[in-house]
PDB file of N, CA and C in Angstrom:
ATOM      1  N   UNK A   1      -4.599   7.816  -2.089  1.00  0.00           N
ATOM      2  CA  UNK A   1      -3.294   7.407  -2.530  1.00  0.00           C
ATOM      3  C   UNK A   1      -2.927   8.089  -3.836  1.00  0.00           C
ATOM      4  N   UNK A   2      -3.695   8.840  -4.407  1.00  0.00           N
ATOM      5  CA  UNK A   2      -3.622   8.828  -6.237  1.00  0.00           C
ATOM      6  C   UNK A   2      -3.138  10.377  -5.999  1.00  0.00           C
ATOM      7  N   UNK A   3      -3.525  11.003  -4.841  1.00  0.00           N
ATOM      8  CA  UNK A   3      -3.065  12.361  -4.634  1.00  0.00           C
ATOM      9  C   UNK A   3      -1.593  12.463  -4.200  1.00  0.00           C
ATOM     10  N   UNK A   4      -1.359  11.938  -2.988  1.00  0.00           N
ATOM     11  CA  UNK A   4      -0.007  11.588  -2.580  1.00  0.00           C
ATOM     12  C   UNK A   4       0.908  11.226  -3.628  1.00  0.00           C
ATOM     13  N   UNK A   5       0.216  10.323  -4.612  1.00  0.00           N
ATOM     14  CA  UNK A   5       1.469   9.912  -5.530  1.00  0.00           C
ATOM     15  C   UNK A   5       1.405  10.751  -6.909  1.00  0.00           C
ATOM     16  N   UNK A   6       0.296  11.905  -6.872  1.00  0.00           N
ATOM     17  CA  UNK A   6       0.704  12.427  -7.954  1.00  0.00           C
ATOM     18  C   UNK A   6       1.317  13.586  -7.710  1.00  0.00           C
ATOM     19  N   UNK A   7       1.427  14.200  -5.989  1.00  0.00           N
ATOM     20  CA  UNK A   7       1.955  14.831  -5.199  1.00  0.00           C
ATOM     21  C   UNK A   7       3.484  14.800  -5.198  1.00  0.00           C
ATOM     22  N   UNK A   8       3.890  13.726  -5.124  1.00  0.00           N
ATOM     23  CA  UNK A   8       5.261  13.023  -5.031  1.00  0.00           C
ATOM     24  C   UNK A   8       6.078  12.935  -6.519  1.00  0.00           C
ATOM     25  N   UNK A   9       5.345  12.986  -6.975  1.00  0.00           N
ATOM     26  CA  UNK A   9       5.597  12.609  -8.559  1.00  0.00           C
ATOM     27  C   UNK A   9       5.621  14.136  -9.425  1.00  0.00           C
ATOM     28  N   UNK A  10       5.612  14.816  -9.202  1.00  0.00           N
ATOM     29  CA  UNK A  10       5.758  16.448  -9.356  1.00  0.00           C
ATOM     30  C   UNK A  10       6.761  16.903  -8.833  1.00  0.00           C
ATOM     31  N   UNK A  11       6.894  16.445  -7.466  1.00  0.00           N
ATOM     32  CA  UNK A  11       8.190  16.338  -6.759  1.00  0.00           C
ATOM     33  C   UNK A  11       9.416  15.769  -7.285  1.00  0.00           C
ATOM     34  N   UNK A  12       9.058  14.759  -8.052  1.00  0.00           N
ATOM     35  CA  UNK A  12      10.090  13.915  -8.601  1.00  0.00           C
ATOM     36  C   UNK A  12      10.754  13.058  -8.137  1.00  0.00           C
ATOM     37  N   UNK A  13      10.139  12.701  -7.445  1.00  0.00           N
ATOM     38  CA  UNK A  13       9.897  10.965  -6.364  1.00  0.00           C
ATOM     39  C   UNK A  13       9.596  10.433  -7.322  1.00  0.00           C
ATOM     40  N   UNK A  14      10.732   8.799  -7.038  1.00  0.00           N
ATOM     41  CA  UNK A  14       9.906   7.499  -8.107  1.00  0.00           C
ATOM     42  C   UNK A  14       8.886   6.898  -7.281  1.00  0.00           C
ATOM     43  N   UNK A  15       7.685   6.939  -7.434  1.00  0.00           N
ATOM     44  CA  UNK A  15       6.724   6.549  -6.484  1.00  0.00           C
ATOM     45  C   UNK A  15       6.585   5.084  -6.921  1.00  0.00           C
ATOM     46  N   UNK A  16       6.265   3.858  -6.076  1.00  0.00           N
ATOM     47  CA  UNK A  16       6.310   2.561  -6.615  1.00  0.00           C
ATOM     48  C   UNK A  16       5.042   2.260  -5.147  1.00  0.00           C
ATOM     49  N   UNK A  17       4.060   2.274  -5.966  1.00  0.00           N
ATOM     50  CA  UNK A  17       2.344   2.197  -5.380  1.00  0.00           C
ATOM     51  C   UNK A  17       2.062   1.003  -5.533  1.00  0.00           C
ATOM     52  N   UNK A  18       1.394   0.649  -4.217  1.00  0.00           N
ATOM     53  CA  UNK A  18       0.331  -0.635  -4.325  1.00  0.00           C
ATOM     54  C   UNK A  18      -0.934  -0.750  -5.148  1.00  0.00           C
ATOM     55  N   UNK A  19      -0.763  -1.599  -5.984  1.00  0.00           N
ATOM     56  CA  UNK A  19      -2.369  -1.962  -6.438  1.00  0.00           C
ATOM     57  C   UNK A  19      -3.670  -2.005  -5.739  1.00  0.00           C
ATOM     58  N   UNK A  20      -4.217  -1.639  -5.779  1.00  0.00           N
ATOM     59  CA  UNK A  20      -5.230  -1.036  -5.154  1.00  0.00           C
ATOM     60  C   UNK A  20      -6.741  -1.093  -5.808  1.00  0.00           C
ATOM     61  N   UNK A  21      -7.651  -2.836  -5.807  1.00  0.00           N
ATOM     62  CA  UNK A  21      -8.690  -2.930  -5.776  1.00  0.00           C
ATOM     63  C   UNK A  21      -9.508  -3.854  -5.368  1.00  0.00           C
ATOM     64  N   UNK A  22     -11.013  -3.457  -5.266  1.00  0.00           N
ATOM     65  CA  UNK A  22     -11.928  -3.877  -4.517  1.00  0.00           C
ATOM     66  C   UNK A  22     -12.386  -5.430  -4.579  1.00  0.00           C
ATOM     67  N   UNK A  23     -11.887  -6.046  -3.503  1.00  0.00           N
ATOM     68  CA  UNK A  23     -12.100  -7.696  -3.323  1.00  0.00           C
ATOM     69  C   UNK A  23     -13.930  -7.641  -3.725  1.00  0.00           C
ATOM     70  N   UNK A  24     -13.874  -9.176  -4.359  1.00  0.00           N
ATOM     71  CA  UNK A  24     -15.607  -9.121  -4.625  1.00  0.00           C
ATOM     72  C   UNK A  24     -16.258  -9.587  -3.302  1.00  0.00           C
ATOM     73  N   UNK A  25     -15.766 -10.336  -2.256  1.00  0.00           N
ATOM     74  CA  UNK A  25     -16.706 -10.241  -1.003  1.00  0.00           C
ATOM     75  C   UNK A  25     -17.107  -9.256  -0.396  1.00  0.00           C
ATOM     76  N   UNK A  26     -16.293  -7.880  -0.543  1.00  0.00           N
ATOM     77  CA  UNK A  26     -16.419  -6.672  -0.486  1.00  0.00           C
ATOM     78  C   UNK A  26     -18.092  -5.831  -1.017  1.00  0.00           C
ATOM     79  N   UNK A  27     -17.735  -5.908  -2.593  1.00  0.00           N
ATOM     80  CA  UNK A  27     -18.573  -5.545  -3.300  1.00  0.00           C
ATOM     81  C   UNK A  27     -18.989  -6.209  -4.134  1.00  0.00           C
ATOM     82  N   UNK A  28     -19.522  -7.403  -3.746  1.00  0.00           N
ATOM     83  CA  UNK A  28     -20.258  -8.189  -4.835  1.00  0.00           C
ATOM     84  C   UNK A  28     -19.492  -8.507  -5.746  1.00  0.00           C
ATOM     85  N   UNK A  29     -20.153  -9.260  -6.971  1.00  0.00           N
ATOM     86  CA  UNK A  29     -19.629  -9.899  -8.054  1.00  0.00           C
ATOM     87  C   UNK A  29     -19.077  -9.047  -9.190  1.00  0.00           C
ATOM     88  N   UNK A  30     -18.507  -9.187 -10.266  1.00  0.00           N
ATOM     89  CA  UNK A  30     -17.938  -8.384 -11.368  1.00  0.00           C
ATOM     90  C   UNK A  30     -16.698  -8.848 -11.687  1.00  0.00           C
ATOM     91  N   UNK A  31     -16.070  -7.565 -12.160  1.00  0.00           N
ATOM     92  CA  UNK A  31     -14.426  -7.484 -12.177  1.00  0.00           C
ATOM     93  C   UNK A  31     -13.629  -7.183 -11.255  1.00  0.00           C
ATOM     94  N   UNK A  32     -14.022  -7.593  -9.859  1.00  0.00           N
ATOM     95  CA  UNK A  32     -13.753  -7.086  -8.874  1.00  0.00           C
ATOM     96  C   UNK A  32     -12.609  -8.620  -8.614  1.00  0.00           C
ATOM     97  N   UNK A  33     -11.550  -8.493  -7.699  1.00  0.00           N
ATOM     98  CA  UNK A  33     -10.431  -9.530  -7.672  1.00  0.00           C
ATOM     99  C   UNK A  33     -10.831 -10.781  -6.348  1.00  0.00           C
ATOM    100  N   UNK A  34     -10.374 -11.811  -7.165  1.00  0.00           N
ATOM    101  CA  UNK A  34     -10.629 -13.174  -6.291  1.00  0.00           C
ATOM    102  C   UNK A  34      -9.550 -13.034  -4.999  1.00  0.00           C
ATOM    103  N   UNK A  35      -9.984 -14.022  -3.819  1.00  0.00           N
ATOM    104  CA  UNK A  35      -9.368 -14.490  -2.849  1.00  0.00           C
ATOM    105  C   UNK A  35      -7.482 -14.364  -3.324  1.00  0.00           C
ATOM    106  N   UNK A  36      -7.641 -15.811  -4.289  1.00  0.00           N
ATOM    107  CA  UNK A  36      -6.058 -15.794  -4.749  1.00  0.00           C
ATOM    108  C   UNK A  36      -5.389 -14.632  -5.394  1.00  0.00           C
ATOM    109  N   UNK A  37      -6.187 -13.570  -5.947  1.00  0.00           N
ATOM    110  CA  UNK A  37      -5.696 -12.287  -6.334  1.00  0.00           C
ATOM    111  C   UNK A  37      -5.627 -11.560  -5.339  1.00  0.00           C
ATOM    112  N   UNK A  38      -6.177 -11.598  -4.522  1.00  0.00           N
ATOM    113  CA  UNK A  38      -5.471 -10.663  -3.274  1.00  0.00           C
ATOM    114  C   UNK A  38      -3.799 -11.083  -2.720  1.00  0.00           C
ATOM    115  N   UNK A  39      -4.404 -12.275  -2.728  1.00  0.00           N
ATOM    116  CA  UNK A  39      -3.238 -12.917  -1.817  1.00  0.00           C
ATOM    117  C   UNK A  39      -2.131 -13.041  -3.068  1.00  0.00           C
ATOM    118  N   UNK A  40      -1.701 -12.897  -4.394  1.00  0.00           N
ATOM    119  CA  UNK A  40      -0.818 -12.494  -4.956  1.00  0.00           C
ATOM    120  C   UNK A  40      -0.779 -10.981  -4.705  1.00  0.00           C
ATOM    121  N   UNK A  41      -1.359  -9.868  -4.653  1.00  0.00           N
ATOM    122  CA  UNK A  41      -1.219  -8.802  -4.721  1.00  0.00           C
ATOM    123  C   UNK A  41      -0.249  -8.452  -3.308  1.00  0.00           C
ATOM    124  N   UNK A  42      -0.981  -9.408  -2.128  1.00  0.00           N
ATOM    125  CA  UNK A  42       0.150  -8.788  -0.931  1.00  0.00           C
ATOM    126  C   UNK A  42       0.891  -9.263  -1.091  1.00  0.00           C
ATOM    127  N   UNK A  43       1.593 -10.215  -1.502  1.00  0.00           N
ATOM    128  CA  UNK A  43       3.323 -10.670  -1.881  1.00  0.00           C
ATOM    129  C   UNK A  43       3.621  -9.573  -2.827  1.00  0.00           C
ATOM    130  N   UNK A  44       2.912  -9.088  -3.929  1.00  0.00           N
ATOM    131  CA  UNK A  44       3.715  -7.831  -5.142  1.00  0.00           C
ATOM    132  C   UNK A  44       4.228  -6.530  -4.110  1.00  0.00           C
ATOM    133  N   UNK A  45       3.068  -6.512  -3.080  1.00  0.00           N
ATOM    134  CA  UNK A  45       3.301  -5.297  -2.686  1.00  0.00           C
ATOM    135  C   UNK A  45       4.225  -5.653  -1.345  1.00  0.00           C
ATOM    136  N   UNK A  46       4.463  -6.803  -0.841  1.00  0.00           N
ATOM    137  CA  UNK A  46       6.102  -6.699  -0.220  1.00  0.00           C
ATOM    138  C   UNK A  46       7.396  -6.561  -1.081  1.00  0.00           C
ATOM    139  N   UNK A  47       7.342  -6.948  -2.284  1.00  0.00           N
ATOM    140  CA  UNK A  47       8.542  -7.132  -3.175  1.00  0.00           C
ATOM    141  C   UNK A  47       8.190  -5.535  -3.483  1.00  0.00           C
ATOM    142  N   UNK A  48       7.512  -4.904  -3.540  1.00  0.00           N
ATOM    143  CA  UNK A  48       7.807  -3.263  -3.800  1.00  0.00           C
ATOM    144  C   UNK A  48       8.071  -2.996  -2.777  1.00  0.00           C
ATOM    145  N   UNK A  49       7.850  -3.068  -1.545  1.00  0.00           N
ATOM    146  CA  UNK A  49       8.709  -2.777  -0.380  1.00  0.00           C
ATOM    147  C   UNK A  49      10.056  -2.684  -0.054  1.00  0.00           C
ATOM    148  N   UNK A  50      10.504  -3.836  -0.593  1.00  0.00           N
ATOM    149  CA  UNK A  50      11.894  -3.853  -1.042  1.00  0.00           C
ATOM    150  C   UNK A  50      12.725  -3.211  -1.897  1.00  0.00           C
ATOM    151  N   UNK A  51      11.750  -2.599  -3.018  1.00  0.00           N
ATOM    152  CA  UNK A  51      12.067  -1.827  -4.501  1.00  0.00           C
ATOM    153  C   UNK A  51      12.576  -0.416  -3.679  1.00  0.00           C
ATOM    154  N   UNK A  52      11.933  -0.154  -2.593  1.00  0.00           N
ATOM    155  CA  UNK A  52      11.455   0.956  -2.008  1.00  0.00           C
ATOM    156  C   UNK A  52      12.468   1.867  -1.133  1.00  0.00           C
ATOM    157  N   UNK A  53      12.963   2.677  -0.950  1.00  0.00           N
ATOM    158  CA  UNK A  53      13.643   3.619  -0.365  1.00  0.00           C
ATOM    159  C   UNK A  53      13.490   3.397   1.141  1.00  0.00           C
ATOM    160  N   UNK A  54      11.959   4.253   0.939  1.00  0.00           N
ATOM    161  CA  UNK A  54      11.069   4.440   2.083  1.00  0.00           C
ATOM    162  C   UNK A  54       9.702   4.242   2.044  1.00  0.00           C
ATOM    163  N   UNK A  55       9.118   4.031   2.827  1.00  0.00           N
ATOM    164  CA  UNK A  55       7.120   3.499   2.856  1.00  0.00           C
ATOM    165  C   UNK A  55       6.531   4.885   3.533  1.00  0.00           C
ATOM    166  N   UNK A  56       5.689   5.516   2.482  1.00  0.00           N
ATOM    167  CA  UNK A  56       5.068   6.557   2.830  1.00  0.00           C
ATOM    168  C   UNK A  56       3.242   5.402   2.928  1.00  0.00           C
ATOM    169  N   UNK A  57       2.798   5.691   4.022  1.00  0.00           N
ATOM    170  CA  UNK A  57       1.862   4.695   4.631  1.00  0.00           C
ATOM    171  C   UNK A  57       0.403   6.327   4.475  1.00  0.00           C
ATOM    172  N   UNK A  58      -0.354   6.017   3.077  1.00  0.00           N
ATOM    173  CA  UNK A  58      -1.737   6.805   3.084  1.00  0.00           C
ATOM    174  C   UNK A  58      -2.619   6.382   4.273  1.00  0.00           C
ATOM    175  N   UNK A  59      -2.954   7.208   5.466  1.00  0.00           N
ATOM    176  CA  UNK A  59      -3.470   6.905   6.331  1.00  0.00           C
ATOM    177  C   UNK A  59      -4.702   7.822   6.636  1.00  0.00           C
ATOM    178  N   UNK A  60      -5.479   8.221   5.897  1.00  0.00           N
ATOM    179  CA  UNK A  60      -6.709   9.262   6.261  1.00  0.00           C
ATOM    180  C   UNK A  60      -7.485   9.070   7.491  1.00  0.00           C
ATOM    181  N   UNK A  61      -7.206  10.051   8.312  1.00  0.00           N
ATOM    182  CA  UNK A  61      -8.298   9.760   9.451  1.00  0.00           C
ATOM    183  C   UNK A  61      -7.026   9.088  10.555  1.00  0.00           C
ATOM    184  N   UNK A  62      -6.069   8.596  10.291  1.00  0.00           N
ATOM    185  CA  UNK A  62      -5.229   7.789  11.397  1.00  0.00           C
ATOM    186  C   UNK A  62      -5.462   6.037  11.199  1.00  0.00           C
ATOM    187  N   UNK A  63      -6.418   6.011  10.184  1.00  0.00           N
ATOM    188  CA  UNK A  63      -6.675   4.379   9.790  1.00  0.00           C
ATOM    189  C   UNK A  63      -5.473   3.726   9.210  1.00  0.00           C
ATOM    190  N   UNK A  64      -5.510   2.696   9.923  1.00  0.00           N
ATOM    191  CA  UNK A  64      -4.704   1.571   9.168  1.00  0.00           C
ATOM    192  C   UNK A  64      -5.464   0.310   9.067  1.00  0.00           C
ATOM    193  N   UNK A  65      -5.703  -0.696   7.644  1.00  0.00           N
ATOM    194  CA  UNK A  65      -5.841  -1.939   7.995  1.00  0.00           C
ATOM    195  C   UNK A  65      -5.005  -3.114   8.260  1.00  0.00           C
ATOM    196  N   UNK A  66      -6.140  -4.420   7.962  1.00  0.00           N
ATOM    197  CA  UNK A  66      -5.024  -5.096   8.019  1.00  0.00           C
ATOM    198  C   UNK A  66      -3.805  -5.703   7.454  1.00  0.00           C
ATOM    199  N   UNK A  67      -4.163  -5.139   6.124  1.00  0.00           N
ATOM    200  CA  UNK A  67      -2.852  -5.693   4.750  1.00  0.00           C
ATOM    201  C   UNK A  67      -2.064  -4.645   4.781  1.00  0.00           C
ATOM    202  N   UNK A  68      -2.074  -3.407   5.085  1.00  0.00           N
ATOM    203  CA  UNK A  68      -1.154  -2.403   5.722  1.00  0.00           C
ATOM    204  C   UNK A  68      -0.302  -2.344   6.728  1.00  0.00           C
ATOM    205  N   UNK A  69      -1.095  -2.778   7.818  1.00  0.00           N
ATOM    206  CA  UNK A  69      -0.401  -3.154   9.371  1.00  0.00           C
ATOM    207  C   UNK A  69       0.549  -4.562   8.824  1.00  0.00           C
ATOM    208  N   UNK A  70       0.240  -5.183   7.824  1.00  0.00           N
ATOM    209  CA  UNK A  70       1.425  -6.422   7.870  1.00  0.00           C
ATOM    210  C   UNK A  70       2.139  -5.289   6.918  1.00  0.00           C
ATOM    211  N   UNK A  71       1.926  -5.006   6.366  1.00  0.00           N
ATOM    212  CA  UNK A  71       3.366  -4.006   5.364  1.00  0.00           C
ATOM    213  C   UNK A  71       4.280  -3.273   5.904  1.00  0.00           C
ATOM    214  N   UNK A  72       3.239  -2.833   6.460  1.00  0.00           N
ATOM    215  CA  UNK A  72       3.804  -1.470   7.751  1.00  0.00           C
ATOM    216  C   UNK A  72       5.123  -2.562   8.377  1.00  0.00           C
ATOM    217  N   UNK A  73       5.188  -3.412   9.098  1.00  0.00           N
ATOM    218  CA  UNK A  73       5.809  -4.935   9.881  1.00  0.00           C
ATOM    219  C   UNK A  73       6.977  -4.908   9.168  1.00  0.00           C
ATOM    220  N   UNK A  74       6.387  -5.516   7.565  1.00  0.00           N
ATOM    221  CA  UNK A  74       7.497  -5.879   7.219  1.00  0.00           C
ATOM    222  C   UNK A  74       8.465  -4.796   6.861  1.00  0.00           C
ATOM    223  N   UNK A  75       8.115  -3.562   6.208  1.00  0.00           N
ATOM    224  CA  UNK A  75       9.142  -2.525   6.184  1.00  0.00           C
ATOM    225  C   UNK A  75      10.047  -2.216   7.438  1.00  0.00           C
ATOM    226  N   UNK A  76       9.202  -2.129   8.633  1.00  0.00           N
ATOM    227  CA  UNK A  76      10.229  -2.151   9.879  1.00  0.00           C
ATOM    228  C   UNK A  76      11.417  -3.286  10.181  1.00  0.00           C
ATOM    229  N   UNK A  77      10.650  -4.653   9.536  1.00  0.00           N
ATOM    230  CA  UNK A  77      11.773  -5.887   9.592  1.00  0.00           C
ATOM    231  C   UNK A  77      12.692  -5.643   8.537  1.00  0.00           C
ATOM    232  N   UNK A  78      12.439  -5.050   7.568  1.00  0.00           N
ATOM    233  CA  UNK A  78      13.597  -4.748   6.574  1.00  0.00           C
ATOM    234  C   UNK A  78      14.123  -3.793   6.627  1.00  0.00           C
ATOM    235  N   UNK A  79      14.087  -2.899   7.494  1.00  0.00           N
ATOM    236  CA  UNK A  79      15.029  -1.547   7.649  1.00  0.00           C
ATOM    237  C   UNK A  79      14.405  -0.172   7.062  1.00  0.00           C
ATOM    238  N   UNK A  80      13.496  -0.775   6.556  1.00  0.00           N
ATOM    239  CA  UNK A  80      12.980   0.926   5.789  1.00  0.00           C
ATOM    240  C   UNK A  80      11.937   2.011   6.875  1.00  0.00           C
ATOM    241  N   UNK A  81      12.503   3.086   6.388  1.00  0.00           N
ATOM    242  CA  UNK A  81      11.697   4.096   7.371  1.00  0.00           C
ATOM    243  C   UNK A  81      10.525   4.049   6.425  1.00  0.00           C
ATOM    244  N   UNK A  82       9.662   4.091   7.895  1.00  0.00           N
ATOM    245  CA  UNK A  82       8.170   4.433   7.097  1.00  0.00           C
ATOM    246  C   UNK A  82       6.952   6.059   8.060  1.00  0.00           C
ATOM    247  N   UNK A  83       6.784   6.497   6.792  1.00  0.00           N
ATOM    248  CA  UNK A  83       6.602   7.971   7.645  1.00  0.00           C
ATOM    249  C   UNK A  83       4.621   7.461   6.852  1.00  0.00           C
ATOM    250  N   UNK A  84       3.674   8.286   7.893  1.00  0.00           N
ATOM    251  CA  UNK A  84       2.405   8.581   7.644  1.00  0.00           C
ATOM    252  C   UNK A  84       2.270   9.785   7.309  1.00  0.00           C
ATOM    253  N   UNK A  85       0.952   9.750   6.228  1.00  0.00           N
ATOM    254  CA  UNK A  85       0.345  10.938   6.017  1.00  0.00           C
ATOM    255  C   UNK A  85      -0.654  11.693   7.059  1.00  0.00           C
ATOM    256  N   UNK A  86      -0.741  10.897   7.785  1.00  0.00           N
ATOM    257  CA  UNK A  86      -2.229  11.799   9.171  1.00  0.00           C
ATOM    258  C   UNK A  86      -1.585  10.950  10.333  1.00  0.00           C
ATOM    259  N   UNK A  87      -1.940  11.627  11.762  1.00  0.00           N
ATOM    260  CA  UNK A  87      -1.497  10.649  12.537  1.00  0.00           C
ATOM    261  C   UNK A  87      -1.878   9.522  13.348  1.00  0.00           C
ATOM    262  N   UNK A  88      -1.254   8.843  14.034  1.00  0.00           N
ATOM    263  CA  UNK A  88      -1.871   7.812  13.997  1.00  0.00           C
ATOM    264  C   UNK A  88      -2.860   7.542  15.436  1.00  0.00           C
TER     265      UNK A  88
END
């Protein structure tokens, strides 16, 4: 994602990126984000959906998960085109 948006951003696209880190059930304990921090983070990152033009969807390999596949949803329920980087 950090390429794409620094890709875009050279371009001179306002890029408006999802937060992007590692749940601790994931990877163990630390500074890594709780349950309820996820689940605020996917509401931030629908309200940037909305901020949003268009949803450029980082897809390496043709992967999508599952907090993507609901984003992916809701951009289609709100009208925004959403284009991938690899296919799907």
């Amino acid at each position: 994602m950090s390429a794409a948006n620094r890709d875009l951003t050279f371009e001179g696209v306002i890029v408006v990126a999802p937060g992007v880190f590692p749940r601790a059930e994931e990877h163990g304990a630390g500074k890594l984000i709780s349950e309820e921090q996820k689940t605020a983070l996917d509401a931030l990152h629908l309200r940037k959906i909305d901020l949003a033009d268009r949803v450029l969807v980082v897809n390496p390999g043709g992967y999508i998960g599952e907090s993507t596949s609901r984003e992916i949803a809701y951009a289609h329920a709100t009208g925004k085109p959403v284009s991938f980087t690899d296919p799907l």
